[in-house]
C-alpha atoms as a PDB file:
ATOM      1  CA  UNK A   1     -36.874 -54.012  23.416  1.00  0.00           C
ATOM      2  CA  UNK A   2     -38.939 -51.725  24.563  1.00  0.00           C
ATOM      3  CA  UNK A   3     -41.258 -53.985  26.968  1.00  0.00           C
ATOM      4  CA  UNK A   4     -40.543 -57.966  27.930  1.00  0.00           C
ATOM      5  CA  UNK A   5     -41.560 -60.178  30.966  1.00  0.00           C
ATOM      6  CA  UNK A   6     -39.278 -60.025  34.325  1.00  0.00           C
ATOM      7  CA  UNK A   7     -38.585 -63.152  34.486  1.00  0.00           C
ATOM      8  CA  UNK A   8     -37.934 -64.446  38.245  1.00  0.00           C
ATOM      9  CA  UNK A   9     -34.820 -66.152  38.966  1.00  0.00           C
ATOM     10  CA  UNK A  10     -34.280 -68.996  36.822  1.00  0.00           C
ATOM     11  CA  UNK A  11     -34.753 -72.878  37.941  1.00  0.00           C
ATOM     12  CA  UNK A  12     -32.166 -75.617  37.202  1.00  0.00           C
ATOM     13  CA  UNK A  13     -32.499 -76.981  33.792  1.00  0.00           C
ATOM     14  CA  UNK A  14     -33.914 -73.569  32.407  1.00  0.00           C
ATOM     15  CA  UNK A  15     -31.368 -72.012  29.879  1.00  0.00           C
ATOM     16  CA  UNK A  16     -31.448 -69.004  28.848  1.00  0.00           C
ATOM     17  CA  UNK A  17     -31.477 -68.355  25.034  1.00  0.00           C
ATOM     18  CA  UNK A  18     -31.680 -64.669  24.910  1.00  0.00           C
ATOM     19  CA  UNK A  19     -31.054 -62.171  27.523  1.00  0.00           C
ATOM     20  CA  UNK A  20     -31.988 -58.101  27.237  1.00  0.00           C
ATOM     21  CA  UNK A  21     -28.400 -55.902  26.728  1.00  0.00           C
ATOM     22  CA  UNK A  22     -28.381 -53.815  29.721  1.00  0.00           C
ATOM     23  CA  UNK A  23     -30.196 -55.553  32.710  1.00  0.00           C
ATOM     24  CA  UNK A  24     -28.526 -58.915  31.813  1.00  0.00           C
ATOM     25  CA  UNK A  25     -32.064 -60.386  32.026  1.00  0.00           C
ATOM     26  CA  UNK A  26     -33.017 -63.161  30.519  1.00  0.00           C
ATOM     27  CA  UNK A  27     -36.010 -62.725  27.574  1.00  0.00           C
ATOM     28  CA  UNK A  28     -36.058 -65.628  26.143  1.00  0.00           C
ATOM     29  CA  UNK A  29     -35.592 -69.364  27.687  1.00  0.00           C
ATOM     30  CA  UNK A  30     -35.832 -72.986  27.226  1.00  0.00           C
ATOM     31  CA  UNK A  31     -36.431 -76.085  29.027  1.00  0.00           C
ATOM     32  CA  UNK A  32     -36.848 -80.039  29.350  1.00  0.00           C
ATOM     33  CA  UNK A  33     -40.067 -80.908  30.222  1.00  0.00           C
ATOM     34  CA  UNK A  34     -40.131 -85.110  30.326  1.00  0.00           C
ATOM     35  CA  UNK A  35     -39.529 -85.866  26.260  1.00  0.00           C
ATOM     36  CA  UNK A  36     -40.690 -82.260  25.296  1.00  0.00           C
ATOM     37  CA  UNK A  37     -39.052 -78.934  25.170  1.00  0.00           C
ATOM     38  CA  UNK A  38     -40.641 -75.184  25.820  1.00  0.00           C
ATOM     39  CA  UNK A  39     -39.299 -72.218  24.963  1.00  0.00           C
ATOM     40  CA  UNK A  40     -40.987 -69.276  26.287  1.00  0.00           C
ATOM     41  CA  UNK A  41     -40.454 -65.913  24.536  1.00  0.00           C
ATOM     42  CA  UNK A  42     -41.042 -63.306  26.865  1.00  0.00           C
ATOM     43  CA  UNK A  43     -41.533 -60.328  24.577  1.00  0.00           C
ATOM     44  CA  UNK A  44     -44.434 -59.324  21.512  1.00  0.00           C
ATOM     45  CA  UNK A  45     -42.525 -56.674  19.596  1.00  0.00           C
ATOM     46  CA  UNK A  46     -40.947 -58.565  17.125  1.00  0.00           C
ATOM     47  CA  UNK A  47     -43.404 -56.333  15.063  1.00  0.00           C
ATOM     48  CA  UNK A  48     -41.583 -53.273  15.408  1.00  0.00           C
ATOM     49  CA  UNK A  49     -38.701 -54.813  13.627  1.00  0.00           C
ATOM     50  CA  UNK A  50     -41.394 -55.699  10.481  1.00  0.00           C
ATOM     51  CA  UNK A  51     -42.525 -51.587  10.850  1.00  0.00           C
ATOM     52  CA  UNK A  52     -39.536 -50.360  10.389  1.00  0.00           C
ATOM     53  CA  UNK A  53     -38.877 -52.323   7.185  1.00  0.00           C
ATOM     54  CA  UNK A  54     -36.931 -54.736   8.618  1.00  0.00           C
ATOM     55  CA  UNK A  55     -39.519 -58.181   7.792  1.00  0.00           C
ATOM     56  CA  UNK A  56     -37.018 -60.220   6.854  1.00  0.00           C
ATOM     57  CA  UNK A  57     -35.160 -59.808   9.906  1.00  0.00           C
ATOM     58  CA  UNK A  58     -38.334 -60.616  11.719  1.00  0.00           C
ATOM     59  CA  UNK A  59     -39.284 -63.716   9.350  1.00  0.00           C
ATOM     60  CA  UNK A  60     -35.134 -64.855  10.714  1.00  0.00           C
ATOM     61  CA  UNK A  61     -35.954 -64.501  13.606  1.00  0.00           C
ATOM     62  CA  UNK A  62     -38.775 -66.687  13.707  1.00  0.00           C
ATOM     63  CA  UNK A  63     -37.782 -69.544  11.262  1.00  0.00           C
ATOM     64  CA  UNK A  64     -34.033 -70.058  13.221  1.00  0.00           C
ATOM     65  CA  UNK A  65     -36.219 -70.294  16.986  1.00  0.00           C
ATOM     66  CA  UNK A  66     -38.449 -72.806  14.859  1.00  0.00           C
ATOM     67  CA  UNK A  67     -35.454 -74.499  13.410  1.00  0.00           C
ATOM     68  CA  UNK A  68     -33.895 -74.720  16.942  1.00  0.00           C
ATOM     69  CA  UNK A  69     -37.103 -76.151  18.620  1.00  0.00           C
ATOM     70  CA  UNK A  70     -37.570 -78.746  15.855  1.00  0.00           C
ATOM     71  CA  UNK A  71     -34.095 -80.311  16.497  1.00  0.00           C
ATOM     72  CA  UNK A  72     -34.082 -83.729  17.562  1.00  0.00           C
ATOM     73  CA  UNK A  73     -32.811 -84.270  20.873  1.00  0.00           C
END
């Protein structure tokens, strides 16, 4: 990862689903929100993983964090 959002200190209930190697921070979260769920992805270079030939990887990536949000509760 090149660039992602600094995230603030998390709030109760928000888990984190994906946190950046070195810093510890977290990159990607999710949440409760009354009967929904949000997951916020806090980075946009999922492209660079297509560029460098690796669009399947990317297309994973995607599908599983679909997969994961679809679940029923």
């Amino acid at each position: 990862m090149y660039h992602y959002l600094q995230m603030p200190r998390l709030k109760a209930g928000v888990r984190p689903l994906l946190v950046e190697r070195e810093s510890r921070s977290p990159v990607m979260t999710e949440s409760r929100v009354g009967a929904g769920q949000v997951i916020l992805v806090g980075f946009n270079e999922t492209w660079r993983w297509r560029a460098q030939g690796g669009a399947a990887i990317e297309q994973r990536f995607w599908l599983q964090l679909l997969r994961h949000a679809g679940r029923l509760p």
